[in-house]
C-alpha atoms as a PDB file:
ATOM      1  CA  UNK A   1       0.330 -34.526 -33.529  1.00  0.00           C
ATOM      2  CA  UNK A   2       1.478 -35.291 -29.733  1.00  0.00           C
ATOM      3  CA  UNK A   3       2.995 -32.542 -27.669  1.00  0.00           C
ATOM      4  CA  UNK A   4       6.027 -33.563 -26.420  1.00  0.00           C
ATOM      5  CA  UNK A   5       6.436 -33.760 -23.353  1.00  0.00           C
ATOM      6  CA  UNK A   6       8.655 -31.757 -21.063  1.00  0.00           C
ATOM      7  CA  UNK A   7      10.898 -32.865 -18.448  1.00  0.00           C
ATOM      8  CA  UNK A   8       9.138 -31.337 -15.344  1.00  0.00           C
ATOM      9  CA  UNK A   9      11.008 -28.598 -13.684  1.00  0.00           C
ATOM     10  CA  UNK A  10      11.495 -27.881  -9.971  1.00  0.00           C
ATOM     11  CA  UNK A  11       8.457 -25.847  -9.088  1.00  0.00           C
ATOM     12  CA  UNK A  12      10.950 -23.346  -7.745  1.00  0.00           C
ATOM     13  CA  UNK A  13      12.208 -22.557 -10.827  1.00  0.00           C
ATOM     14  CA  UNK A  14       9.387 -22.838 -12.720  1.00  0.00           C
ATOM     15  CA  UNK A  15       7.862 -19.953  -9.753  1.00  0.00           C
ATOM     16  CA  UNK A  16      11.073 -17.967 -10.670  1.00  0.00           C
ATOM     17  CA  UNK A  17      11.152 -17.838 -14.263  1.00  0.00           C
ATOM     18  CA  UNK A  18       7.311 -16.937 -14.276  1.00  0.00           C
ATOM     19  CA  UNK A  19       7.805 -13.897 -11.653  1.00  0.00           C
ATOM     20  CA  UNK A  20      10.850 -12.858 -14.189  1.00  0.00           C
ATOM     21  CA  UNK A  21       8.622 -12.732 -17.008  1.00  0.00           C
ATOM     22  CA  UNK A  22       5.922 -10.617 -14.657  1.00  0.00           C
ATOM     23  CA  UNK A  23       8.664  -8.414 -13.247  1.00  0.00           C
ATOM     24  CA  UNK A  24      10.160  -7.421 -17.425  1.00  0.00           C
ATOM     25  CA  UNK A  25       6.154  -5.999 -17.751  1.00  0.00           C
ATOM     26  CA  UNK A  26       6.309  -3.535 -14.950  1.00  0.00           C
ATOM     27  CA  UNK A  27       6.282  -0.090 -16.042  1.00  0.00           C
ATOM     28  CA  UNK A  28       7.802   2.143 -13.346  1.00  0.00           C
ATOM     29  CA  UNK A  29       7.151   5.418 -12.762  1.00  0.00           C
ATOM     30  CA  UNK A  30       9.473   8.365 -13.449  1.00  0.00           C
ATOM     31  CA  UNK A  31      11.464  10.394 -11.238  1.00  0.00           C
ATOM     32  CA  UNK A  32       8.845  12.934 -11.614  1.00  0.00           C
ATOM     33  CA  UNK A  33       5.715  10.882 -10.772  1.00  0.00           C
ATOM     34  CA  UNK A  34       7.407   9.211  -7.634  1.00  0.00           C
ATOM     35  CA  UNK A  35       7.972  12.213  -6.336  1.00  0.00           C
ATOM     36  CA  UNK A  36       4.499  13.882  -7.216  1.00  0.00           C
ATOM     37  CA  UNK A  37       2.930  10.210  -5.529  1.00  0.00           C
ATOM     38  CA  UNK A  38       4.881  10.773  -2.529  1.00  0.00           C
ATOM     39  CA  UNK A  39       3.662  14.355  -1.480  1.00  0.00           C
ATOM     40  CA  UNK A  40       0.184  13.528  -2.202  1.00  0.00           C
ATOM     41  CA  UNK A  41       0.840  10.612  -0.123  1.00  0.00           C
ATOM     42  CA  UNK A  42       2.332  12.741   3.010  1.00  0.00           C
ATOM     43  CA  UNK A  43      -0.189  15.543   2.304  1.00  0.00           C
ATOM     44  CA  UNK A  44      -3.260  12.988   2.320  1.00  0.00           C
ATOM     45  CA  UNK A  45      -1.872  11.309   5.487  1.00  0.00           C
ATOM     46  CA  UNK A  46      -1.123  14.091   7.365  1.00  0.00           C
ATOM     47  CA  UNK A  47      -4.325  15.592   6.783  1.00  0.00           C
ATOM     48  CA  UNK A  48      -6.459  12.298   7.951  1.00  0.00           C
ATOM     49  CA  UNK A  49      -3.838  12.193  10.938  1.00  0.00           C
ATOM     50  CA  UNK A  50      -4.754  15.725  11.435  1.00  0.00           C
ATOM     51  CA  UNK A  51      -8.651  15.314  11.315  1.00  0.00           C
ATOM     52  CA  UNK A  52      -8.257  12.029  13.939  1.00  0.00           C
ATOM     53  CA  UNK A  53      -6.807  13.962  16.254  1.00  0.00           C
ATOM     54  CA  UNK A  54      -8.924  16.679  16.200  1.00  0.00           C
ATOM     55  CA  UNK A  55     -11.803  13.733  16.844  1.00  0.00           C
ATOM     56  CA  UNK A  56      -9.842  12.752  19.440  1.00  0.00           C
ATOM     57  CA  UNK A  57      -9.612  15.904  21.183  1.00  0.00           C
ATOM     58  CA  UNK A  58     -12.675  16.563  20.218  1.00  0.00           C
ATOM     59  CA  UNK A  59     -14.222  13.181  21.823  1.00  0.00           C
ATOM     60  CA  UNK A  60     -11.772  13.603  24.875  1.00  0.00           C
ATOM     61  CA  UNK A  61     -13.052  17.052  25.830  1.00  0.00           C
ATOM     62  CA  UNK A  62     -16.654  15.789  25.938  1.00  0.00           C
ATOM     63  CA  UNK A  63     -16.027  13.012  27.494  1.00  0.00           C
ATOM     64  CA  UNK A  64     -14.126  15.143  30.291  1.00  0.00           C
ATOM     65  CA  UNK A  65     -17.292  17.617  30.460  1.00  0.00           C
ATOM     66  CA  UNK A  66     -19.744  14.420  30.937  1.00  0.00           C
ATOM     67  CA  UNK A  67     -17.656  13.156  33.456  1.00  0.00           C
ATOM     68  CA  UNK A  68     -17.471  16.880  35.438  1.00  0.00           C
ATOM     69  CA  UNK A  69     -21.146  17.169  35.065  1.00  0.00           C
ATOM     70  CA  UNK A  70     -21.231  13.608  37.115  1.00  0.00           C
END
């Protein structure tokens, strides 16, 4: 048996209806997970911001102390 063949759609579409069918298969968090995902998010952040800038200082200061002892 031959497969018939189809008229060929506008790629656009064709991109659109495919991205559809991906976007129905999402499963999205709940309220509660969101909001659990966020604070870890801030907390983790804040904490490597935290430890960079205590490197920084930390690198600034001896750098300062090198350049005294110059």
């Amino acid at each position: 048996m031959k497969k018939e063949s189809k008229k060929s759609e506008n790629p656009f579409v064709t991109y659109y209806k495919s991205a559809m069918d991906e976007f129905s298969k999402i499963t999205w968090p709940t309220k509660e997970q969101a909001a659990l995902l966020t604070a870890i998010t801030v907390v983790v952040s804040s904490a490597v911001a935290f430890m960079i800038g205590l490197f920084d200082f930390g690198f600034a200061e001896a750098y300062q102390a090198i350049l005294d002892l110059i």
